[in-house]
N, C-alpha and C. Protein backbone atom coordinates (compact mmCIF):
# COMPACT_ATOMS: atom_id res chain seq x y z
N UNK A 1 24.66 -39.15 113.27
CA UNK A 1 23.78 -40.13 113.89
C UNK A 1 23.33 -39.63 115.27
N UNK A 2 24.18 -39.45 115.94
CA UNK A 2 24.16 -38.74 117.40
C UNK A 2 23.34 -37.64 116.95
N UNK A 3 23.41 -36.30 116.11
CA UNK A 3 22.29 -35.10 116.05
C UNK A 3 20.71 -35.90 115.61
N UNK A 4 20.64 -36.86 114.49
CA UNK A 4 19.44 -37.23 113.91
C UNK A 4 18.81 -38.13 114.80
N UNK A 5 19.41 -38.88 115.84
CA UNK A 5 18.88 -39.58 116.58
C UNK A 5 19.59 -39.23 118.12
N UNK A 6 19.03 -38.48 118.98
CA UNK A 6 19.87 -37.99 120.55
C UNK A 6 19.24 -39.35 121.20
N UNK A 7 18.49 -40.13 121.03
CA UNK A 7 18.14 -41.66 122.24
C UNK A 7 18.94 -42.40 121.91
N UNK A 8 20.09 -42.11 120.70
CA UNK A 8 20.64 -43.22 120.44
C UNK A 8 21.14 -43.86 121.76
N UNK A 9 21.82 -45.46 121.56
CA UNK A 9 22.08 -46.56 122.45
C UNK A 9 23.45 -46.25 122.33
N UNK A 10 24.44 -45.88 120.97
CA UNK A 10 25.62 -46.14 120.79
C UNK A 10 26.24 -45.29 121.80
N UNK A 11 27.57 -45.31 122.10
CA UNK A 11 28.25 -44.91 123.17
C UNK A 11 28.49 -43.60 122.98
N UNK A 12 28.50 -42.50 123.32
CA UNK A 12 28.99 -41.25 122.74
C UNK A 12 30.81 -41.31 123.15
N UNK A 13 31.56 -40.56 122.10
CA UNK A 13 32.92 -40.55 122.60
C UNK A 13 33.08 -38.90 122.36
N UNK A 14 34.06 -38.82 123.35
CA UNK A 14 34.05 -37.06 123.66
C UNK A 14 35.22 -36.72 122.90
N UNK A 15 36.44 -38.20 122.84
CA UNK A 15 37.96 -37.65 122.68
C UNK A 15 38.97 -38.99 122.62
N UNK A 16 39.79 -38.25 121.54
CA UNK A 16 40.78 -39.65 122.07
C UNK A 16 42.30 -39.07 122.34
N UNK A 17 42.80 -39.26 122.89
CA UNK A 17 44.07 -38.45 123.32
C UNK A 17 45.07 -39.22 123.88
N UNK A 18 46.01 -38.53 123.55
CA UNK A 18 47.79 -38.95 123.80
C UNK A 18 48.46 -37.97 124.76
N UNK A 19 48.93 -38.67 125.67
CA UNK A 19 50.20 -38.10 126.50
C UNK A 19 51.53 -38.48 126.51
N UNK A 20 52.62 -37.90 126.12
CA UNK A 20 53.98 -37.82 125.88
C UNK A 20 54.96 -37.33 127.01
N UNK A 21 55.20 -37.90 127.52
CA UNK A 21 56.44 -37.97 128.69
C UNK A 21 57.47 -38.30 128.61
N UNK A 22 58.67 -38.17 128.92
CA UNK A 22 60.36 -38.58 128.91
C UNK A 22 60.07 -39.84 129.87
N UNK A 23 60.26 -40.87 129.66
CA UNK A 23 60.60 -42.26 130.71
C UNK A 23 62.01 -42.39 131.35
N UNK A 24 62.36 -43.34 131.72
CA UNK A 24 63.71 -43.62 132.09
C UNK A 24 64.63 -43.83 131.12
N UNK A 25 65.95 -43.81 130.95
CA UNK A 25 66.45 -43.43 130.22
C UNK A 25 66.84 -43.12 128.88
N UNK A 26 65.73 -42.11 129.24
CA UNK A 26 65.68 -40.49 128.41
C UNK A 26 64.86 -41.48 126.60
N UNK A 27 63.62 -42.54 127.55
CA UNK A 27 62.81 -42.47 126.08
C UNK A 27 61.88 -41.96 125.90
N UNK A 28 61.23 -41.83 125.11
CA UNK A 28 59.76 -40.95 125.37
C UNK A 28 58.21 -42.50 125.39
N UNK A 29 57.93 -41.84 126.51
CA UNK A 29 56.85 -42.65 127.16
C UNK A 29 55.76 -41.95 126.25
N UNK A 30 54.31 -43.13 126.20
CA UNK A 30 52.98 -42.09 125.37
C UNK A 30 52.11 -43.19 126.31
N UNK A 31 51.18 -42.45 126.54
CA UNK A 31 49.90 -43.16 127.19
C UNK A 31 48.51 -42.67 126.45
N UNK A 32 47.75 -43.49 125.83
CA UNK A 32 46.51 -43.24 124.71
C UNK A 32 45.35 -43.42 125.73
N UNK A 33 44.62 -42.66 125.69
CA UNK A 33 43.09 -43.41 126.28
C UNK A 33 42.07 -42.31 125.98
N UNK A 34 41.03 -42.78 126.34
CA UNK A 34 39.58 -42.47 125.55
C UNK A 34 38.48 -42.01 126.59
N UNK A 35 38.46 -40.62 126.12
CA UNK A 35 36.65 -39.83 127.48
C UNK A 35 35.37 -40.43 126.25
N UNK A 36 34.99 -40.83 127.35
CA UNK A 36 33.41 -41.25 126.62
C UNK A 36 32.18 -40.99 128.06
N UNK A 37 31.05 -40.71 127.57
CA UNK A 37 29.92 -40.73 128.32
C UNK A 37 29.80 -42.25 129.13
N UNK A 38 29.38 -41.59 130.60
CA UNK A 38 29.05 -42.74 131.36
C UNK A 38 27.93 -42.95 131.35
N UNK A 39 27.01 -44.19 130.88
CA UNK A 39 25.92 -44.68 130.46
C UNK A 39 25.23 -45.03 131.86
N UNK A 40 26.19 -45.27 132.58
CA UNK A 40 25.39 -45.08 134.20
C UNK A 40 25.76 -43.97 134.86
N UNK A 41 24.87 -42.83 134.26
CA UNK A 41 25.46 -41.79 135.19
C UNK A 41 24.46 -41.45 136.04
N UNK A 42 23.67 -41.51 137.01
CA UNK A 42 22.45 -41.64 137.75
C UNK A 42 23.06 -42.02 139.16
N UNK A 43 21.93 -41.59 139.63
CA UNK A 43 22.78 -41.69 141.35
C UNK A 43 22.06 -42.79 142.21
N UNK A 44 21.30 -43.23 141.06
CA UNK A 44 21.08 -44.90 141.85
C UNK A 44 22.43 -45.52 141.54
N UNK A 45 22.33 -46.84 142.45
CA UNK A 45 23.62 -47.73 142.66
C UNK A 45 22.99 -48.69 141.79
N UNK A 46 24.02 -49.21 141.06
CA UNK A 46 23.57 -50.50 139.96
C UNK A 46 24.17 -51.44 140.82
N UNK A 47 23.20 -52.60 140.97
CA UNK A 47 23.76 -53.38 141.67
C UNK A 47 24.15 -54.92 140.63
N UNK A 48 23.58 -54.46 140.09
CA UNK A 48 24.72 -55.95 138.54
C UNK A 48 24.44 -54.74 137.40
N UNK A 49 25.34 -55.39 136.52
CA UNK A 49 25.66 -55.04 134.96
C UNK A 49 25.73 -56.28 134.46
N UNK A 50 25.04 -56.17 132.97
CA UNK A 50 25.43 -57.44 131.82
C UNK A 50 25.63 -56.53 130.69
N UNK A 51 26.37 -57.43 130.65
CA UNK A 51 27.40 -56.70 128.72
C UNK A 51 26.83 -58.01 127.75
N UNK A 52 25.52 -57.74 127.27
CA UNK A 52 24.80 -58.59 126.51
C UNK A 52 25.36 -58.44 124.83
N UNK A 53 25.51 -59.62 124.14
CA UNK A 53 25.78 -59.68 122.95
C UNK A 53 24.83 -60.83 122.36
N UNK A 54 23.83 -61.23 122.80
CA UNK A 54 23.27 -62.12 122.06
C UNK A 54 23.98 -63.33 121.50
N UNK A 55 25.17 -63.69 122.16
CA UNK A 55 26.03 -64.69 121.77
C UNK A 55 25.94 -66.04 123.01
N UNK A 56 26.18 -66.69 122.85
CA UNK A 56 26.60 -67.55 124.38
C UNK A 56 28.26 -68.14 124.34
N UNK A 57 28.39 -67.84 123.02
CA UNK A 57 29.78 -69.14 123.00
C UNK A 57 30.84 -68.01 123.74
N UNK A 58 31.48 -68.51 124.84
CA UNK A 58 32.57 -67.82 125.84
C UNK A 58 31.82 -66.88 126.55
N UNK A 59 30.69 -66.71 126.74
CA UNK A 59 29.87 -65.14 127.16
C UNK A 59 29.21 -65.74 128.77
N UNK A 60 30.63 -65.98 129.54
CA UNK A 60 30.28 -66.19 130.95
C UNK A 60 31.36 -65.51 131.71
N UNK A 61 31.30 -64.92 132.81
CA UNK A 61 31.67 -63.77 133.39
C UNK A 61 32.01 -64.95 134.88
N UNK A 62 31.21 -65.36 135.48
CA UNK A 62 31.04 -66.08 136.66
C UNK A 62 31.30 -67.62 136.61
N UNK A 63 32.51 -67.80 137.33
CA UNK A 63 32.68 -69.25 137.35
C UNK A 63 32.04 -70.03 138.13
N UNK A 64 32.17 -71.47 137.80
CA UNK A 64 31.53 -72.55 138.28
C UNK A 64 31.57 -72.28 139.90
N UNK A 65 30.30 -72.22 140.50
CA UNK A 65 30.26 -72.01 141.79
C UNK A 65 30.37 -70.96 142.79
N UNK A 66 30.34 -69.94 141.89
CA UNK A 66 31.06 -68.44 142.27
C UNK A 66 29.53 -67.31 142.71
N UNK A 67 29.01 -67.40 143.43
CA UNK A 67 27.77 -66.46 143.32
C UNK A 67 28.01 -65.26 143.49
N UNK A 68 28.64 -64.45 144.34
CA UNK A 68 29.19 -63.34 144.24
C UNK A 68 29.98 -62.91 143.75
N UNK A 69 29.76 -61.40 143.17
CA UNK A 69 30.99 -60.93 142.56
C UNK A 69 30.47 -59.56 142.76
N UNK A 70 31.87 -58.96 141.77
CA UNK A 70 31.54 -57.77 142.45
C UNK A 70 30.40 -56.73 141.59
N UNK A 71 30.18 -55.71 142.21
CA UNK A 71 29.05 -55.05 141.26
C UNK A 71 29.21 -54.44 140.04
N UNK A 72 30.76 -53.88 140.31
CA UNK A 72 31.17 -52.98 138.92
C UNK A 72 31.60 -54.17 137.40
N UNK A 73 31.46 -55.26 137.84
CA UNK A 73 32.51 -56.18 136.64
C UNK A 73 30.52 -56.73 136.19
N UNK A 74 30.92 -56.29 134.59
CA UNK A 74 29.71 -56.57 133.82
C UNK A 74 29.80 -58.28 133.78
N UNK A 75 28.26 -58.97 134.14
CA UNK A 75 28.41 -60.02 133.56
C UNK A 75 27.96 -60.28 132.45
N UNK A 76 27.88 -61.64 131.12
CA UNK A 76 27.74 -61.94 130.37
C UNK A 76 26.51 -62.75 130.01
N UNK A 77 26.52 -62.95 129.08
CA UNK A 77 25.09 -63.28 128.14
C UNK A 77 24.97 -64.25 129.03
N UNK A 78 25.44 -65.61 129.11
CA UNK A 78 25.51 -66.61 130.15
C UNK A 78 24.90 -66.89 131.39
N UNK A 79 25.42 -65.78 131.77
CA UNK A 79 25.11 -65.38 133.56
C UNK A 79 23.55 -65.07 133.36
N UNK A 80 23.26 -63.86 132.33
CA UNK A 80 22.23 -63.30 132.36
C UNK A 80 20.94 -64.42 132.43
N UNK A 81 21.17 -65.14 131.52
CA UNK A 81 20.22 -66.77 131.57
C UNK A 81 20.41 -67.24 132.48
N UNK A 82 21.41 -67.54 133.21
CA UNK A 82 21.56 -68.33 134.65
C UNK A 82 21.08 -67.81 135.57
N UNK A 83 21.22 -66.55 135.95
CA UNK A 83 20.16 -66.05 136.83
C UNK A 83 18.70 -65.34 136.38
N UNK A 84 18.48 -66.10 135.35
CA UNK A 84 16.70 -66.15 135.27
C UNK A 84 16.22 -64.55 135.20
N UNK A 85 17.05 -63.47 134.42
CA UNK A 85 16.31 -62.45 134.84
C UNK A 85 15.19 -62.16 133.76
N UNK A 86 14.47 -61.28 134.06
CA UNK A 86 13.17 -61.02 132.44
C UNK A 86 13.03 -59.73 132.99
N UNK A 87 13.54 -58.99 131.73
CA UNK A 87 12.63 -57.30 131.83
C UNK A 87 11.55 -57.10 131.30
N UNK A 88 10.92 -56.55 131.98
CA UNK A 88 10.00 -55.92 131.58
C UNK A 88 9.32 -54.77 131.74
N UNK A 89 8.61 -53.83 130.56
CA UNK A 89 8.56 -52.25 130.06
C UNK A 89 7.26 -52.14 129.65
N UNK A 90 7.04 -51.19 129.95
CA UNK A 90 6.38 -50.47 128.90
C UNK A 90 6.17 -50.94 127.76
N UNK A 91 4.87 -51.42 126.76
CA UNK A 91 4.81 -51.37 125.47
C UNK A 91 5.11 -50.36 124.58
N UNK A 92 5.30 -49.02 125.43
CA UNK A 92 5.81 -47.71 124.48
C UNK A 92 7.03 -47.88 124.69
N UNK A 93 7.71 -48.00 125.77
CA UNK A 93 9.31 -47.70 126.18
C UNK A 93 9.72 -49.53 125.11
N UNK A 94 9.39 -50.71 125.30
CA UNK A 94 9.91 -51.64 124.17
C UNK A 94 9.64 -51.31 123.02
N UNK A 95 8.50 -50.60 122.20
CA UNK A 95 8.66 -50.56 120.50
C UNK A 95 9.92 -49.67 120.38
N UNK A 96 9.95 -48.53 121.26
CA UNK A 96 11.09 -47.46 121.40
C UNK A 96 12.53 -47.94 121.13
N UNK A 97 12.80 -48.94 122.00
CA UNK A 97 14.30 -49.40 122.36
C UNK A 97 14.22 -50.47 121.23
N UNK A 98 13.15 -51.30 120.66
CA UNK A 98 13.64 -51.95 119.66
C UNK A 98 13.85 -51.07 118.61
N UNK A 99 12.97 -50.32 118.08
CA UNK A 99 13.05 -49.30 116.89
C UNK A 99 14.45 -48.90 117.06
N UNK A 100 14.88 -47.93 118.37
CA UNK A 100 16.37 -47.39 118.27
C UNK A 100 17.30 -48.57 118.05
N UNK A 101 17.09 -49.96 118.43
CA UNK A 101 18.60 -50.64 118.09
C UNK A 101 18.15 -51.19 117.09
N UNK A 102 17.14 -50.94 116.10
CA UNK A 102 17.19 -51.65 114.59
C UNK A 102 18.49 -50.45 114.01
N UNK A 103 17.83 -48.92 114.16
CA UNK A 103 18.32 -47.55 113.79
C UNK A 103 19.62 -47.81 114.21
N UNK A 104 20.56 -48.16 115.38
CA UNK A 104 21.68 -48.01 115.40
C UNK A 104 22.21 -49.32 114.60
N UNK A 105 21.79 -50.49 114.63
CA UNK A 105 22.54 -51.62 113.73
C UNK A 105 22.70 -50.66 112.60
N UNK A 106 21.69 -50.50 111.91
CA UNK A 106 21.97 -49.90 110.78
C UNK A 106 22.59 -49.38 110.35
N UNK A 107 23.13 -48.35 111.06
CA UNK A 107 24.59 -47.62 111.25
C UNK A 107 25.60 -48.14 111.06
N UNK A 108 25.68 -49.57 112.02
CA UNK A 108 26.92 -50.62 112.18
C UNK A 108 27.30 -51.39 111.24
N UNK A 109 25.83 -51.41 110.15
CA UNK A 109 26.13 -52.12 109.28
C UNK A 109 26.62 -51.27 108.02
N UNK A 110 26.00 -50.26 107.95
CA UNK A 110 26.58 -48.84 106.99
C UNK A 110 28.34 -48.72 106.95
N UNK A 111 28.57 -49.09 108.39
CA UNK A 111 30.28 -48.85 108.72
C UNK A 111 30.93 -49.98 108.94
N UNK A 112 30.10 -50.91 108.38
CA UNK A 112 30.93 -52.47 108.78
C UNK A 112 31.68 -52.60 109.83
N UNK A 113 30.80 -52.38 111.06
CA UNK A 113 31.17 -52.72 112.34
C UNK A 113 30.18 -53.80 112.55
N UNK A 114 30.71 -55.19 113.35
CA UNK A 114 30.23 -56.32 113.46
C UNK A 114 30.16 -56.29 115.49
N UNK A 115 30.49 -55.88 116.17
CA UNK A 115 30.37 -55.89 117.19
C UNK A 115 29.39 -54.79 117.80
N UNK A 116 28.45 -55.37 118.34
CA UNK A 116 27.49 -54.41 119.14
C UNK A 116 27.13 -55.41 120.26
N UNK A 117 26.96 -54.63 121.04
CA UNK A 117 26.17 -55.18 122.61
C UNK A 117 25.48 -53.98 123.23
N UNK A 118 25.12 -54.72 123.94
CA UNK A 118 24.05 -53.89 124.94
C UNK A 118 24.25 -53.86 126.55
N UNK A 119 24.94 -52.83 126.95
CA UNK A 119 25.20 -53.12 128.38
C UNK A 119 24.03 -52.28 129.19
N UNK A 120 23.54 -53.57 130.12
CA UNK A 120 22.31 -53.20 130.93
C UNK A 120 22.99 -53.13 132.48
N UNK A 121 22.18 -52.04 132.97
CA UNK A 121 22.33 -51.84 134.46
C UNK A 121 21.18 -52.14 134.86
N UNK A 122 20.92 -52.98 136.81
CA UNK A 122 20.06 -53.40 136.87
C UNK A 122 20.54 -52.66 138.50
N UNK A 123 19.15 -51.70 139.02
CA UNK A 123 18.97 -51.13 140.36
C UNK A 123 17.71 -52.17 141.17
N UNK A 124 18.23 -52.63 142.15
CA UNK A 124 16.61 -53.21 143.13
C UNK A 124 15.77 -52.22 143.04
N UNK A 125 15.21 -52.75 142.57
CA UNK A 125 13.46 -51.46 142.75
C UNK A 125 12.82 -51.50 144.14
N UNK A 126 12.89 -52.86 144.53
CA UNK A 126 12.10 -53.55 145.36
C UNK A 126 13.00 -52.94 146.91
N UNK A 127 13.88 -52.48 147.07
CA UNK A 127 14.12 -51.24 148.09
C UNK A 127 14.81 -52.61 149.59
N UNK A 128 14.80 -54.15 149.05
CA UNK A 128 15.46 -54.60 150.39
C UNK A 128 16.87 -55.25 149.99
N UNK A 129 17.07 -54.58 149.07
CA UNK A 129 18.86 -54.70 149.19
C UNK A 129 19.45 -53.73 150.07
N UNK A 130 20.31 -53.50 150.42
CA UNK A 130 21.05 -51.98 151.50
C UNK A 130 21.51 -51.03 150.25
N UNK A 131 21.65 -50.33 150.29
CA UNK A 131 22.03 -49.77 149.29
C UNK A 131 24.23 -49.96 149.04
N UNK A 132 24.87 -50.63 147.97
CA UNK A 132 25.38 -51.03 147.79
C UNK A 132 25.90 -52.31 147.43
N UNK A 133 24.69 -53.25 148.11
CA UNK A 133 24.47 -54.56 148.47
C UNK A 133 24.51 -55.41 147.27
N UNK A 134 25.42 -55.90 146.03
CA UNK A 134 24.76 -56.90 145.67
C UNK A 134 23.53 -57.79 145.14
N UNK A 135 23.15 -57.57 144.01
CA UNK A 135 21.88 -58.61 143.93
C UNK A 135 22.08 -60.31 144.22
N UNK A 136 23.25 -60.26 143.94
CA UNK A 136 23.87 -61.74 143.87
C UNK A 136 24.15 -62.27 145.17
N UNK A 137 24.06 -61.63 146.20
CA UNK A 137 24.88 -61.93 147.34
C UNK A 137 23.83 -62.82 147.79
């Protein structure tokens, strides 16, 4: 999928790996974790993330009354409606990104995987945040 389609959306994973250590007395410790591509790898500063699933039920990140938070913690479908955002593209760059996430469902559904989302990074364009700053603040 990754060679037939390189725009894909899906996450690339590089590796999954185990480490084996002696713990305290004398068991063997293992620690598992996973290299994958950073989807924000760009040297603009994202100043929000949403981890969109097209769901609403539990898909709130920000509690009642809470306007700030921090930049790295993705918010949710929820939030994303609450603060009113709307993208907008290109008519070439949207047929693009819809075409690729029909192409990757397809996949998901080929492998009976039921979970997909879409995590968006969002940079001020508009240049009067400070750089680090918060959209939310």
């Amino acid at each position: 999928h990754m060679v037939k389609y390189p725009q894909t959306l899906v996450t690339r994973f590089f590796g999954l790996h185990k480490i084996k250590y002696d713990g305290e007395g004398g068991s063997t410790r293992r620690i598992y974790f996973v290299i994958m591509a950073n989807v924000f790898n760009t040297t603009k500063h994202i100043n929000v993330r949403y981890d969109l699933k097209g769901s609403k039920y539990g898909r709130r990140t920000r509690r009642k009354g809470q306007d700030k938070i921090d930049s790295s913690v993705a918010l949710k479908d929820l939030d994303f409606d609450n603060d009113k955002i709307k993208i907008e593209c290109d008519p070439d760059v949207k047929e693009a990104l819809t075409k690729q996430i029909s192409i990757d469902t397809q996949l998901f559904q080929l492998l009976e995987i039921n979970d997909y989302s879409l995590l968006l990074g969002i940079h001020d364009l508009e240049g009067g945040a400070e750089e680090g700053k918060n959209l939310l603040e």
